[in-house]
N, C-alpha and C. Protein backbone atom coordinates (compact mmCIF):
# COMPACT_ATOMS: atom_id res chain seq x y z
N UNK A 1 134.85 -33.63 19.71
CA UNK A 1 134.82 -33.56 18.27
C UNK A 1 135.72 -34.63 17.66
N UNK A 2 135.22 -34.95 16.43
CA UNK A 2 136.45 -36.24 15.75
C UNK A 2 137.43 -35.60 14.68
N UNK A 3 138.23 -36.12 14.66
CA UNK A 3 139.24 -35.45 13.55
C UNK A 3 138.20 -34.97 12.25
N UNK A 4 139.07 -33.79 11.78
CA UNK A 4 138.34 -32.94 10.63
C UNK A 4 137.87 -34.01 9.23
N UNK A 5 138.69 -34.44 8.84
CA UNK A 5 138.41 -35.20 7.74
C UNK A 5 137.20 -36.24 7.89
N UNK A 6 137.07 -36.57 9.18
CA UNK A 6 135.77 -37.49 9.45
C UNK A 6 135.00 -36.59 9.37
N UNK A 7 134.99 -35.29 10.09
CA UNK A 7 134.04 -34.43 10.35
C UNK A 7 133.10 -33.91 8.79
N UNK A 8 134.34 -33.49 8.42
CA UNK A 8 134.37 -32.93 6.99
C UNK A 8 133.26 -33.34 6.45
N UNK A 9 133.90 -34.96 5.98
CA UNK A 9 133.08 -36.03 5.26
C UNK A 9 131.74 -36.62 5.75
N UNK A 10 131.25 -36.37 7.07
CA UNK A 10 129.88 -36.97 7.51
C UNK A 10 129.11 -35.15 7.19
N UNK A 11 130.12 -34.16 7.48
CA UNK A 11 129.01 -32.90 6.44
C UNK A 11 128.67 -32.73 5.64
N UNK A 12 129.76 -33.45 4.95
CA UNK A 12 128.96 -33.10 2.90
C UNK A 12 128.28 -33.94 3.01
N UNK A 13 127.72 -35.02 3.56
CA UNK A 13 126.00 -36.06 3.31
C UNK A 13 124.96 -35.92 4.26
N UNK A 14 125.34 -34.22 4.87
CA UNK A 14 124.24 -33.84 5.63
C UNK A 14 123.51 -32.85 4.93
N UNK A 15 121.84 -33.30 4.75
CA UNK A 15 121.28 -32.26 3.64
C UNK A 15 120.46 -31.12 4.71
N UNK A 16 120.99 -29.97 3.94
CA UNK A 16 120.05 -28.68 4.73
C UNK A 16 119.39 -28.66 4.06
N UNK A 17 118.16 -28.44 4.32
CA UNK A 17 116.53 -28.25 4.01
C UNK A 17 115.92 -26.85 4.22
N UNK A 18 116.38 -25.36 3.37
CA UNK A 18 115.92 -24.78 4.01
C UNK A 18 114.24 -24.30 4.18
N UNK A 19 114.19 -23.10 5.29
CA UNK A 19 112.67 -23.16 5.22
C UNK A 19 111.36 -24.56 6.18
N UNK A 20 112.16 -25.10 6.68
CA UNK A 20 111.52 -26.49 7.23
C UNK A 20 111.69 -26.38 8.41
N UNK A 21 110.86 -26.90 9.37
CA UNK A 21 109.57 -27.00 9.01
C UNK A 21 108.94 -25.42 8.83
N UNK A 22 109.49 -24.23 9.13
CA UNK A 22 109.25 -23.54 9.08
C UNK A 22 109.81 -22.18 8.47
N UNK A 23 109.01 -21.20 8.17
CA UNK A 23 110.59 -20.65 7.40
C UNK A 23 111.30 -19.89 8.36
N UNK A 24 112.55 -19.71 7.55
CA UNK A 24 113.53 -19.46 8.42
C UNK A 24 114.81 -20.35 8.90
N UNK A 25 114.04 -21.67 8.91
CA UNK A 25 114.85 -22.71 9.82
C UNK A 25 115.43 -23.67 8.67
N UNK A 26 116.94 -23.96 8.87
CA UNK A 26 117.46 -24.62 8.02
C UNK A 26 118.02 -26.13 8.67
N UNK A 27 116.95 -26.61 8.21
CA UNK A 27 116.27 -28.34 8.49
C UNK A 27 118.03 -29.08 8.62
N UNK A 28 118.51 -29.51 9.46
CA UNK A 28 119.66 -30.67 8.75
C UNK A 28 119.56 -32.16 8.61
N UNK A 29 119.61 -32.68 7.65
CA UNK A 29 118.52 -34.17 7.28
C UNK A 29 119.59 -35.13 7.07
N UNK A 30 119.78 -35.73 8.03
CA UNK A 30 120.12 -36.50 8.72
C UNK A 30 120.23 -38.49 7.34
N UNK A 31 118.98 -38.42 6.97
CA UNK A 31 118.99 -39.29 5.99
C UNK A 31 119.68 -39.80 4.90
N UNK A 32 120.61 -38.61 4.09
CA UNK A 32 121.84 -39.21 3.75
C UNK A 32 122.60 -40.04 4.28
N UNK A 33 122.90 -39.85 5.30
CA UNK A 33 124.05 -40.59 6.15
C UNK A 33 123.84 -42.25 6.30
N UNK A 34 122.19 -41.95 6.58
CA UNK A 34 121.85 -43.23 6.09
C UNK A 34 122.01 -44.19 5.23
N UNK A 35 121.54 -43.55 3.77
CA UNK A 35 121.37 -44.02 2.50
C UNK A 35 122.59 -45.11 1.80
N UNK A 36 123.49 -44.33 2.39
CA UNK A 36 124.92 -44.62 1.74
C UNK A 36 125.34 -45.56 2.56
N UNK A 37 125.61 -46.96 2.18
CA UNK A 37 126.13 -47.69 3.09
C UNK A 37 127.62 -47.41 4.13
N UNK A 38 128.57 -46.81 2.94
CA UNK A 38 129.85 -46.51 3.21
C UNK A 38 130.02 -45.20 4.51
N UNK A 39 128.81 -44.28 3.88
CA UNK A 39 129.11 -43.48 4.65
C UNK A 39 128.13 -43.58 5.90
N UNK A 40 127.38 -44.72 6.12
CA UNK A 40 126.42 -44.94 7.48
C UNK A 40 127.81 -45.96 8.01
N UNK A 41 128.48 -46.86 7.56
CA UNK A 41 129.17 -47.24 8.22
C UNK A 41 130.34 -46.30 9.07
N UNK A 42 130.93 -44.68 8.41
CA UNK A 42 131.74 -44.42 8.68
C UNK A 42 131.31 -43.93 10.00
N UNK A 43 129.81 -43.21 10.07
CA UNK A 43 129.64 -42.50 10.76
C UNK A 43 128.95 -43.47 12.20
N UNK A 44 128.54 -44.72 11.97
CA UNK A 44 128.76 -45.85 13.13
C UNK A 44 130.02 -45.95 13.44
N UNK A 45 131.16 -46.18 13.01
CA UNK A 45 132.34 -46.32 13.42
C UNK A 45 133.17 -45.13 13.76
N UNK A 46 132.64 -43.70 14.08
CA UNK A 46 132.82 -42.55 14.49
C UNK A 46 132.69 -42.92 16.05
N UNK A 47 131.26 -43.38 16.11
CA UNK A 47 130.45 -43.38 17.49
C UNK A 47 131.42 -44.75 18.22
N UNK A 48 131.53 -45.73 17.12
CA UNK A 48 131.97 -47.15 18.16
C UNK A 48 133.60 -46.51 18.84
N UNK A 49 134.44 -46.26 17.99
CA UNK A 49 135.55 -46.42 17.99
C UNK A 49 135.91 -45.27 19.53
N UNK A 50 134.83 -44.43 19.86
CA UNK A 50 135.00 -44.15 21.07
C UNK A 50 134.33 -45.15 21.99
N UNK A 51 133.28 -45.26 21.95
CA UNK A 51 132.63 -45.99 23.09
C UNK A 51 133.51 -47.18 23.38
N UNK A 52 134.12 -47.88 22.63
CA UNK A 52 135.13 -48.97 22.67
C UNK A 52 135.91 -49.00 23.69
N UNK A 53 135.96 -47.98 24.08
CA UNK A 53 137.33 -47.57 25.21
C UNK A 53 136.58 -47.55 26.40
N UNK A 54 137.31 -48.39 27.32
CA UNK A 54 137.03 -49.19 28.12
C UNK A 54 136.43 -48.24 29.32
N UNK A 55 136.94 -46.89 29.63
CA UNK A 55 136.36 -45.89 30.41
C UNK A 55 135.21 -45.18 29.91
N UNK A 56 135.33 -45.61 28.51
CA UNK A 56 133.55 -44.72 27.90
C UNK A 56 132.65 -45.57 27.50
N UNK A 57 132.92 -47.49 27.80
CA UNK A 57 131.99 -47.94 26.86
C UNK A 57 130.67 -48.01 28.34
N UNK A 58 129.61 -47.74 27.72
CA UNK A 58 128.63 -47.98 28.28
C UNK A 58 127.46 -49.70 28.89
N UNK A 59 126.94 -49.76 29.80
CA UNK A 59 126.05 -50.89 30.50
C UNK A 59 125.15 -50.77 29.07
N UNK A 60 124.34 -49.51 28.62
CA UNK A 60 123.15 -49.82 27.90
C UNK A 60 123.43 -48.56 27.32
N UNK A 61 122.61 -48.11 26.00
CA UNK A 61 122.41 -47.27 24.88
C UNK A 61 121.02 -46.91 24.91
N UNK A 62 120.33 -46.01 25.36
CA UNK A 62 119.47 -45.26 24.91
C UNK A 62 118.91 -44.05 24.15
N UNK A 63 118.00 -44.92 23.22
CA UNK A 63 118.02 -43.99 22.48
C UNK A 63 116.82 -42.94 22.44
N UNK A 64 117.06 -41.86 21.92
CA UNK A 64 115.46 -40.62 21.77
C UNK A 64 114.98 -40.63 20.50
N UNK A 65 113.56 -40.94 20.72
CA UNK A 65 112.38 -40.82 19.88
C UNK A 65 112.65 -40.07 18.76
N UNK A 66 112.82 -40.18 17.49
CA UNK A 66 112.35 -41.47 16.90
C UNK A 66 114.55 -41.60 16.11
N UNK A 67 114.45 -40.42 15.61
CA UNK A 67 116.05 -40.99 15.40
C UNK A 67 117.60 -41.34 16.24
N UNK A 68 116.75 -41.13 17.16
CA UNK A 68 118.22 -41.76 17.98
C UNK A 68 118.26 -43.18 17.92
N UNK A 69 116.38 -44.05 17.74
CA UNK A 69 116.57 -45.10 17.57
C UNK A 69 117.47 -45.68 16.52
N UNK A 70 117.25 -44.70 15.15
CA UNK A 70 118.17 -45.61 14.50
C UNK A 70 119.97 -46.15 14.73
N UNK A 71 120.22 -44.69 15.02
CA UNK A 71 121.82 -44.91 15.47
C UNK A 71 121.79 -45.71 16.48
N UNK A 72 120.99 -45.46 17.50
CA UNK A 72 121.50 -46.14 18.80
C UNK A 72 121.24 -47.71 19.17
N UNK A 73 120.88 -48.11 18.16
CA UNK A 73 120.53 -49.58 18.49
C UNK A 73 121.79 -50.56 17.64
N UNK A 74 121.90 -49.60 16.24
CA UNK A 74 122.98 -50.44 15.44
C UNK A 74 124.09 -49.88 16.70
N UNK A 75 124.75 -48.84 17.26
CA UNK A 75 125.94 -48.80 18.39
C UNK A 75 125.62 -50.05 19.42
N UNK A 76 124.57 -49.75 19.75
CA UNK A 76 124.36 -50.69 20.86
C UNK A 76 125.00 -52.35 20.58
N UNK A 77 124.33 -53.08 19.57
CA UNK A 77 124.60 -54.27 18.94
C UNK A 77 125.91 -53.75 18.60
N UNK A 78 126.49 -53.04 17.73
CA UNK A 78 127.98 -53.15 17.91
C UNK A 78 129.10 -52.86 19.62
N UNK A 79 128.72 -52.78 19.92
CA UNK A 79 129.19 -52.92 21.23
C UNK A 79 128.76 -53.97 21.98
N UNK A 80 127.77 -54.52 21.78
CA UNK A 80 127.30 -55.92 22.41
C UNK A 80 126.78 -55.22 23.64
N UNK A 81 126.17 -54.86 23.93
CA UNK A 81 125.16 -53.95 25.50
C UNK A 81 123.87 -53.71 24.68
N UNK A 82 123.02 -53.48 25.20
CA UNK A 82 121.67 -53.45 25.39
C UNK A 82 120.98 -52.07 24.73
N UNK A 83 120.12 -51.84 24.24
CA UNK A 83 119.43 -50.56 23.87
C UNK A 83 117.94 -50.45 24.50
N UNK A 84 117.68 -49.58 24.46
CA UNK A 84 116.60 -48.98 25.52
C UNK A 84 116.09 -47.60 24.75
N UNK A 85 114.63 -48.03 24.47
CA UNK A 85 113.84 -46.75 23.65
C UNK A 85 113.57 -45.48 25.02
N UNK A 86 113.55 -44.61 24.37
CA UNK A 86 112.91 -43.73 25.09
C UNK A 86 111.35 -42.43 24.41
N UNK A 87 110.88 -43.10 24.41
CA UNK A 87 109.30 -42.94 23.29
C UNK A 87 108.68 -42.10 23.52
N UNK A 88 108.28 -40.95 22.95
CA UNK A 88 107.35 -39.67 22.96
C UNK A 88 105.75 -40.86 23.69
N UNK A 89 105.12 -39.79 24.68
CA UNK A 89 104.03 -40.12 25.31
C UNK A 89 102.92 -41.39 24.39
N UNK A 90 102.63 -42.51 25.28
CA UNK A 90 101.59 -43.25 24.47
C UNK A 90 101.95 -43.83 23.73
N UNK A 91 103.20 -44.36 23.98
CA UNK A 91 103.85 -45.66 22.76
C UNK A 91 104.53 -46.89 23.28
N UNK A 92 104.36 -46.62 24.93
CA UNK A 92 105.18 -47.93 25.27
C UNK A 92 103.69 -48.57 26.16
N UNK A 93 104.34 -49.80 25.71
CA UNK A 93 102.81 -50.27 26.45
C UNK A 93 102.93 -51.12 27.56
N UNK A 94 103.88 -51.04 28.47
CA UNK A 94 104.40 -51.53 29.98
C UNK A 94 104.43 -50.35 30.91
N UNK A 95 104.78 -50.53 31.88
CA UNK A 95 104.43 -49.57 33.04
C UNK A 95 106.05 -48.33 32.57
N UNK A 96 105.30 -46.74 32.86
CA UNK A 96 106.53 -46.17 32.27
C UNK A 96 106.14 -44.92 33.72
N UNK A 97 107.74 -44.27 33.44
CA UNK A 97 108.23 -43.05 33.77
C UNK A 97 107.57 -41.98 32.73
N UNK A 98 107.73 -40.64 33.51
CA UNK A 98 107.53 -39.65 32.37
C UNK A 98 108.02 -38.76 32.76
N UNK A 99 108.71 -37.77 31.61
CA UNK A 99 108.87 -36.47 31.89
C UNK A 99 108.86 -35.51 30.74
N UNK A 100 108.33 -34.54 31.12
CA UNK A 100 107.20 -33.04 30.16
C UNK A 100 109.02 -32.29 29.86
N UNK A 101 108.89 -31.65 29.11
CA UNK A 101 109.84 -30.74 29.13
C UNK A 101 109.01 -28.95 27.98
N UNK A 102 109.66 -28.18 27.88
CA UNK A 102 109.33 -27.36 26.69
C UNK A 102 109.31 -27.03 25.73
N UNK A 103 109.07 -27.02 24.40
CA UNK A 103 109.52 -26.71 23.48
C UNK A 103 108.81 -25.10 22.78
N UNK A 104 109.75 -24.60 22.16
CA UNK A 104 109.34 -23.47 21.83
C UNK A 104 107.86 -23.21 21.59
N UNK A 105 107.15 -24.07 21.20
CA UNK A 105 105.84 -23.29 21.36
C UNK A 105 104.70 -24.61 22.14
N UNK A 106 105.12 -24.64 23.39
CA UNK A 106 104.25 -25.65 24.04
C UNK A 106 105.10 -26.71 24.91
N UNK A 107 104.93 -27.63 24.82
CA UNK A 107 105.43 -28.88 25.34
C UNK A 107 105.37 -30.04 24.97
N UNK A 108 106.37 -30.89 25.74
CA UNK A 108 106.29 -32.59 25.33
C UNK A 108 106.57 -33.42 25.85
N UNK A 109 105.61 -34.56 26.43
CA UNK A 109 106.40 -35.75 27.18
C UNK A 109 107.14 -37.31 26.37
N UNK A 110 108.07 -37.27 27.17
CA UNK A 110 108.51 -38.50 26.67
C UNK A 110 108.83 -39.70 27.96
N UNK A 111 108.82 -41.03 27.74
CA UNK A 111 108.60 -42.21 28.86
C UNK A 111 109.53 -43.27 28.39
N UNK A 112 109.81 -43.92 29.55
CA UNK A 112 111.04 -44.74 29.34
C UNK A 112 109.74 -46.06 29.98
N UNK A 113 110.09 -47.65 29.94
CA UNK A 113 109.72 -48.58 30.80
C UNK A 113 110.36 -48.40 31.96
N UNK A 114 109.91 -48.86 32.79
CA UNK A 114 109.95 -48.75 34.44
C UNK A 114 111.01 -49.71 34.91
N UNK A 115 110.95 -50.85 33.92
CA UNK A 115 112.50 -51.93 33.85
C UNK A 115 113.77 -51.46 33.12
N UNK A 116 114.26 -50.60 32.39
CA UNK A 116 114.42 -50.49 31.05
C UNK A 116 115.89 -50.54 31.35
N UNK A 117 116.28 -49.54 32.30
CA UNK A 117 117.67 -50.00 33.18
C UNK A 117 117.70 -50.32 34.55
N UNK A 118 118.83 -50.55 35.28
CA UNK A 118 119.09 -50.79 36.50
C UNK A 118 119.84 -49.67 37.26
N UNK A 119 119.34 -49.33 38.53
CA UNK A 119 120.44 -48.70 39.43
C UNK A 119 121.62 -48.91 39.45
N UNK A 120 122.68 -47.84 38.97
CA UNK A 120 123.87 -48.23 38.39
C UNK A 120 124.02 -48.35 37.19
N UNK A 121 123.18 -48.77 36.44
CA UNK A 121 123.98 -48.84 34.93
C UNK A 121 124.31 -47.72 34.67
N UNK A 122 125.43 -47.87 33.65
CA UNK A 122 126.21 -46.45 33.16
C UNK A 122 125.82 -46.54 32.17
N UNK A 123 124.69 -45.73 31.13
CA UNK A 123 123.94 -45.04 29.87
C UNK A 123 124.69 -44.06 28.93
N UNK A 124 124.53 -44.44 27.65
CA UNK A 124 125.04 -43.37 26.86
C UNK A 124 124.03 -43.14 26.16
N UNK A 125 123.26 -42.25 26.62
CA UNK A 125 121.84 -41.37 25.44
C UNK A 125 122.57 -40.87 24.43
N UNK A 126 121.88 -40.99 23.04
CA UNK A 126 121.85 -40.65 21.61
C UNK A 126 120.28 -40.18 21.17
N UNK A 127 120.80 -39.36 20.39
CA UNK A 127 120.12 -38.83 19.53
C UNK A 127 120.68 -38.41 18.23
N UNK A 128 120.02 -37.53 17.40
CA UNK A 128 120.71 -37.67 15.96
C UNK A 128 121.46 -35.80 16.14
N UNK A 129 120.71 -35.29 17.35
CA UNK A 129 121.03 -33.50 17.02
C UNK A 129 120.94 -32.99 18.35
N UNK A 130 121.61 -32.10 18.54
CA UNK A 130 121.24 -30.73 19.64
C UNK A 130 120.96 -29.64 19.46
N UNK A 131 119.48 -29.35 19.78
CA UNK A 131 119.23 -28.19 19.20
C UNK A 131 118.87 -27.46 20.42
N UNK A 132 118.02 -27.17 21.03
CA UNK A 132 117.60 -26.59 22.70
C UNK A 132 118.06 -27.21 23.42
N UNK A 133 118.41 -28.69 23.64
CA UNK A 133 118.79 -29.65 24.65
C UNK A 133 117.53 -29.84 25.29
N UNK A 134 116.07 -30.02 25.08
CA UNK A 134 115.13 -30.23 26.17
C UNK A 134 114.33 -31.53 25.73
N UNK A 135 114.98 -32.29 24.86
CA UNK A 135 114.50 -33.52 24.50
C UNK A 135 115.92 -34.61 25.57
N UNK A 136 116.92 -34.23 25.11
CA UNK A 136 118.14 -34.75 25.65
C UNK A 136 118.01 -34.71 27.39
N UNK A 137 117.97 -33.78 27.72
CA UNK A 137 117.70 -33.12 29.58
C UNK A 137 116.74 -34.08 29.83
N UNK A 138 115.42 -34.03 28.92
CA UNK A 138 114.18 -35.31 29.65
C UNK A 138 114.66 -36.49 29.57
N UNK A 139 115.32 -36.92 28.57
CA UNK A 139 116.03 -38.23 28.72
C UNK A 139 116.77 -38.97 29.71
N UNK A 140 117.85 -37.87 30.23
CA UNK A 140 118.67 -37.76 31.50
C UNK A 140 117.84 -38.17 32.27
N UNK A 141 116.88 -37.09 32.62
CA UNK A 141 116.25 -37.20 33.61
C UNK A 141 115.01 -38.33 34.00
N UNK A 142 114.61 -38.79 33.10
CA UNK A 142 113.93 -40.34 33.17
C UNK A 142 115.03 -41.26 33.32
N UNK A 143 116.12 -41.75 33.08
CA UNK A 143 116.74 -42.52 33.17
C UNK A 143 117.28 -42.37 35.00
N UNK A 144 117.64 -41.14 35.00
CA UNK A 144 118.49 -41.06 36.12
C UNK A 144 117.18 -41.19 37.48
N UNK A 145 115.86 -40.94 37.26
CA UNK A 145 114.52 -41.39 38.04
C UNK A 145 114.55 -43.10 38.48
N UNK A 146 115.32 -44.05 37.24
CA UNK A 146 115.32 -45.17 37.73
C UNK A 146 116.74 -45.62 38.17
N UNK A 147 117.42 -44.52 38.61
CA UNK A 147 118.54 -44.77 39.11
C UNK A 147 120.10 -44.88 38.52
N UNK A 148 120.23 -44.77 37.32
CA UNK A 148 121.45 -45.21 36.09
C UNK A 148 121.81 -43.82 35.82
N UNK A 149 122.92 -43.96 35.53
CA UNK A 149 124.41 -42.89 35.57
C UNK A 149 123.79 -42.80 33.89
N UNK A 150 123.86 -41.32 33.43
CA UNK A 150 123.87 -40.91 32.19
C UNK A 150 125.71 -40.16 32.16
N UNK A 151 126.63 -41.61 31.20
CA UNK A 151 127.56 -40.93 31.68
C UNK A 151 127.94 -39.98 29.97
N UNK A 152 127.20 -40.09 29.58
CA UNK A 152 127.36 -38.92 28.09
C UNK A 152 126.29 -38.92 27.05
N UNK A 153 126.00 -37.84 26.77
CA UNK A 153 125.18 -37.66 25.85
C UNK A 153 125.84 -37.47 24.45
N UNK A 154 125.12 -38.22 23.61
CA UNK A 154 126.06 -38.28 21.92
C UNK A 154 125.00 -37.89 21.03
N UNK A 155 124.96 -37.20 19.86
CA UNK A 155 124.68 -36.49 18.76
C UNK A 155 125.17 -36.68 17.45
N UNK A 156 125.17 -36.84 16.27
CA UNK A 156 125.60 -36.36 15.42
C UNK A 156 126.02 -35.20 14.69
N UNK A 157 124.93 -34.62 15.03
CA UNK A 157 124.79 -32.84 14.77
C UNK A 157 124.49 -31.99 16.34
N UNK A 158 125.50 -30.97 16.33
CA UNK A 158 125.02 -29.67 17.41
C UNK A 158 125.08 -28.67 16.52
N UNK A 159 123.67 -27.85 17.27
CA UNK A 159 123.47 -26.54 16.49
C UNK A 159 123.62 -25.46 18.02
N UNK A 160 125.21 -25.55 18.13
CA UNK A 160 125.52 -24.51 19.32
C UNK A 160 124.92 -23.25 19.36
N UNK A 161 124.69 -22.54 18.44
CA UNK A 161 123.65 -21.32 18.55
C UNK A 161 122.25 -21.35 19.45
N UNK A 162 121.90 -22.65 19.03
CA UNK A 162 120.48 -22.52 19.69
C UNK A 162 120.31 -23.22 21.65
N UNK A 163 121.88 -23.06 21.98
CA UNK A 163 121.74 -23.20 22.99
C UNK A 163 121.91 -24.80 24.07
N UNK A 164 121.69 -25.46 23.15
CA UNK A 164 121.32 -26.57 23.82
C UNK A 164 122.55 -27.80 24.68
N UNK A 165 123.92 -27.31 23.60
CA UNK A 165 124.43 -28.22 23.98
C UNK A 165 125.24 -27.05 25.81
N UNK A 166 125.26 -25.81 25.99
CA UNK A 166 125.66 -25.20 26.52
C UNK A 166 124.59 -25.83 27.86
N UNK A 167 123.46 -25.72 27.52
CA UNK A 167 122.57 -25.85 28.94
C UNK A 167 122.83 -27.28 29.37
N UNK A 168 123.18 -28.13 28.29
CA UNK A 168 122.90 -29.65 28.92
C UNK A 168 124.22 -29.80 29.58
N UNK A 169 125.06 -29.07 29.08
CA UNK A 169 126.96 -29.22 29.99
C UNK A 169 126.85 -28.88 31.51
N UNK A 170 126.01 -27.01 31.35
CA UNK A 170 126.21 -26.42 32.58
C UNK A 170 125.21 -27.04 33.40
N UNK A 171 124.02 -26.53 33.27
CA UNK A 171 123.03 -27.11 33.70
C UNK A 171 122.71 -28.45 33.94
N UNK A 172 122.71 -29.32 33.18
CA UNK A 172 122.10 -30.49 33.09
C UNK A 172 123.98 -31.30 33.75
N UNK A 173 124.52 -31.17 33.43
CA UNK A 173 126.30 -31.52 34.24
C UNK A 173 126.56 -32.80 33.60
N UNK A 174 126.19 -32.74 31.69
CA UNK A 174 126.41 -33.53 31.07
C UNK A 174 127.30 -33.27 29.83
N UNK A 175 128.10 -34.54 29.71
CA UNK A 175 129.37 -34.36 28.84
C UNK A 175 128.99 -34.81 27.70
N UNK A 176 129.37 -34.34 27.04
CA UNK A 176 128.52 -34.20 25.51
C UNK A 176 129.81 -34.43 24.26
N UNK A 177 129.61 -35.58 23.23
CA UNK A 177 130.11 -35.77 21.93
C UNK A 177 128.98 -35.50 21.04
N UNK A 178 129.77 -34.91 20.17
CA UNK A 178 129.00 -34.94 19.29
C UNK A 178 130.33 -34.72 17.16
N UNK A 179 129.84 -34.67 16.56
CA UNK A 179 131.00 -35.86 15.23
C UNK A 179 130.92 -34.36 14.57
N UNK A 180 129.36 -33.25 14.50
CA UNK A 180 129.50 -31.81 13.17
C UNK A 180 128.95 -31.10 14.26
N UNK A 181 129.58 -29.90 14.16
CA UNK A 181 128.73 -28.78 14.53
C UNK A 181 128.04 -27.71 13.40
N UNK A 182 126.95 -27.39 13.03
CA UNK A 182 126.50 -26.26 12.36
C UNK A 182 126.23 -24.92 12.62
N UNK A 183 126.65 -24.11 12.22
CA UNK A 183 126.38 -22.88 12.99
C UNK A 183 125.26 -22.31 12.26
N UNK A 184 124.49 -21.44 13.02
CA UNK A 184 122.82 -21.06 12.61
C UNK A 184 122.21 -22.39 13.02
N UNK A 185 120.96 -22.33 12.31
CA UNK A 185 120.07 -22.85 13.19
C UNK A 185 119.48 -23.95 12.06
């Protein structure tokens, strides 16, 4: 977690949506954070000012479909290392990996390129949230198929209720940052 006042301040420009997509579920929209230059910079310089450190900075940045791309490519270029998509099924058009995972009502694959890292590189997957952890887990697990150390998974938002960041620690034996936690869902 980052000190409160960072924390604080990247929550008040997180918009809940409730009812979305379904009712019940209170959406957290991510797009403020964007909007605002000041406060997209703060919350890039949340993410750099760890990775910076010389035991956490990462070989390459990968990111998950579709908003991890945004964070994870501006980290990436600020750190000077490499970014690497990781694309819901039928979007990369070079030879790929795949892996299915579950989602509450069905399933989903997502595919990395078959070059995308090297045996050995040390990876820091992003995404924008944790919600089940089974978008994050497939990520791991395509990367770590071509051989590269997933040495942390990063978030903006965890929604610890719904489980996800608990399974990807125990289970999945991944160390996890993440800047807000929300409680509910």
């Amino acid at each position: 977690m980052y000190p409160s006042s960072v924390q604080d301040y990247l929550r008040d420009h997180i918009r809940t949506v409730p009812d979305w997509p379904a009712p019940g579920v209170q959406f957290r929209d991510i797009t403020p954070l964007l909007q605002d230059p000041k406060v997209f910079r703060i919350l890039i310089d949340a993410f750099i000012h760890r990775y910076m450190d010389k035991a956490l900075r990462p070989d390459v940045v990968a990111g998950l479909d579709a908003r991890g791309f945004i964070i994870g490519s501006v980290i990436a270029y600020e750190l000077g290392v490499g970014f690497v998509p990781i694309r819901k099924k039928g979007k990369l058009p070079f030879t790929t990996v795949e892996e299915t995972y579950e989602l509450e009502y069905g399933s989903a694959t997502v595919e990395l390129h078959t070059d995308a890292v090297q045996p050995g590189d040390k990876v820091l997957l992003i995404d924008d949230l944790i919600a089940t952890g089974g978008t994050m887990m497939a990520g791991k697990k395509l990367l770590e198929k071509l051989g590269a150390t997933v040495m942390e998974g990063a978030a903006i938002v965890d929604l610890p209720e719904l489980g996800g960041s608990e399974l990807l620690r125990t289970t999945g034996g991944l160390s996890l940052f993440t800047l807000v936690d929300f409680a509910g869902h």
